[in-house]
Protein backbone atom coordinates (compact mmCIF):
# COMPACT_ATOMS: atom_id res chain seq x y z
CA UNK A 1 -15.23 -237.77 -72.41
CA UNK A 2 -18.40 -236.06 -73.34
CA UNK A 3 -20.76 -239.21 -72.96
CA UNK A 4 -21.11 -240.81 -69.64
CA UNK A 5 -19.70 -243.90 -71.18
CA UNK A 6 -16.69 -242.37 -72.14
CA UNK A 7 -15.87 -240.42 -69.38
CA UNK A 8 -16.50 -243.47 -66.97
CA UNK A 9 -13.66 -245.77 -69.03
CA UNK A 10 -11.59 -242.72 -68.56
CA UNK A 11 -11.74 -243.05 -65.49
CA UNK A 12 -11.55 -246.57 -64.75
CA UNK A 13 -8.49 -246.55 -66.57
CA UNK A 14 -6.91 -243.51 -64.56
CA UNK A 15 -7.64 -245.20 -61.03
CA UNK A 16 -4.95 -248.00 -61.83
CA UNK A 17 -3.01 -245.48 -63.87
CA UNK A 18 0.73 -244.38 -63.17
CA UNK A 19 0.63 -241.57 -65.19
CA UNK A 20 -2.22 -239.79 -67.15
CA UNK A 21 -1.01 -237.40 -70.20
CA UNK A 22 -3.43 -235.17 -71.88
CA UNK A 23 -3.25 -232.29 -74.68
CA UNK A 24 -6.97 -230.48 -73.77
CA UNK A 25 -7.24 -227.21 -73.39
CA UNK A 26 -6.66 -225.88 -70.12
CA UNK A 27 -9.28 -227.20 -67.60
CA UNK A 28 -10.90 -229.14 -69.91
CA UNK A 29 -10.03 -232.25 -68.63
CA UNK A 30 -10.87 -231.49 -65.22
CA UNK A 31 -14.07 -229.87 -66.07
CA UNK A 32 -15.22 -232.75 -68.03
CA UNK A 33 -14.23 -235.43 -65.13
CA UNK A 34 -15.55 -233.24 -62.46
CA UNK A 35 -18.86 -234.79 -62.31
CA UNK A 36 -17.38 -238.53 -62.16
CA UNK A 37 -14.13 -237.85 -60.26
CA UNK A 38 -10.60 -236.23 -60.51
CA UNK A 39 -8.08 -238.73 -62.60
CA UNK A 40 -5.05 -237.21 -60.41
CA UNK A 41 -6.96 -238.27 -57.28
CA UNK A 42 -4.87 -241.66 -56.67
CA UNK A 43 -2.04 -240.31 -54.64
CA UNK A 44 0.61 -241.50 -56.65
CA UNK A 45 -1.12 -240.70 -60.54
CA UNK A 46 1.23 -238.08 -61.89
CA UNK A 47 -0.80 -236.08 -64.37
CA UNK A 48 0.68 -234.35 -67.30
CA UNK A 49 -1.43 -231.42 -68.78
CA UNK A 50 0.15 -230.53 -72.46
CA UNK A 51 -1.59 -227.33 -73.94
CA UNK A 52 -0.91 -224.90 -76.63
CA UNK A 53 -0.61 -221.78 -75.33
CA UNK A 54 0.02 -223.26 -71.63
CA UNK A 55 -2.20 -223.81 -68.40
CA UNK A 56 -2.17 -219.65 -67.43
CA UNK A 57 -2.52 -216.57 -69.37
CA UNK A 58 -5.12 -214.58 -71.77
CA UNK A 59 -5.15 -217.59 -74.64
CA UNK A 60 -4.96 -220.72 -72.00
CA UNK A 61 -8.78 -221.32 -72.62
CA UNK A 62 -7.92 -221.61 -76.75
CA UNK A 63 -8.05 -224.60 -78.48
CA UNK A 64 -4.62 -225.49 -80.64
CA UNK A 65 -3.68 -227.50 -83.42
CA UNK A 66 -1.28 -227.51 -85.73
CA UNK A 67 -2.46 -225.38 -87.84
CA UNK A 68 -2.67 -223.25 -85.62
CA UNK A 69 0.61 -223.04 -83.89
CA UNK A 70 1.84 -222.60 -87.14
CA UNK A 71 -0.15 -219.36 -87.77
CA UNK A 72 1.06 -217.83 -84.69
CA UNK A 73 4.24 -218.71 -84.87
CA UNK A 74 4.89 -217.35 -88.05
């Protein structure tokens, strides 16, 4: 998604797409299609947007893994 290339298959793929599922960080996705086009823009795309600490909130913008769920879930 960072390299024209890749973001461009992305995309090609999305427009005949039922259903798009991603686990960025919050507005990742849609920053980093932004340029190109908006993979939820087909009318009937449902777009799921997975994150770790959710889509709102103080900690939306942080990257998780694993790792670290596990560390602040403990």
């Amino acid at each position: 998604m960072r390299r024209d290339e890749g973001r461009e298959l992305f995309l090609r793929l999305a427009e005949r797409a039922d259903a798009v599922v991603e686990n960025f960080r919050a507005g990742w996705l849609a920053k980093q299609a932004r340029a190109r086009g908006d993979p939820g823009a087909q009318p009937a795309c449902v777009v799921a947007s997975l994150s770790g600490f959710g889509q709102t909130g103080p900690s939306a913008g942080r990257a998780s893994y694993d790792i670290v769920a596990q560390a602040t879930g403990a």
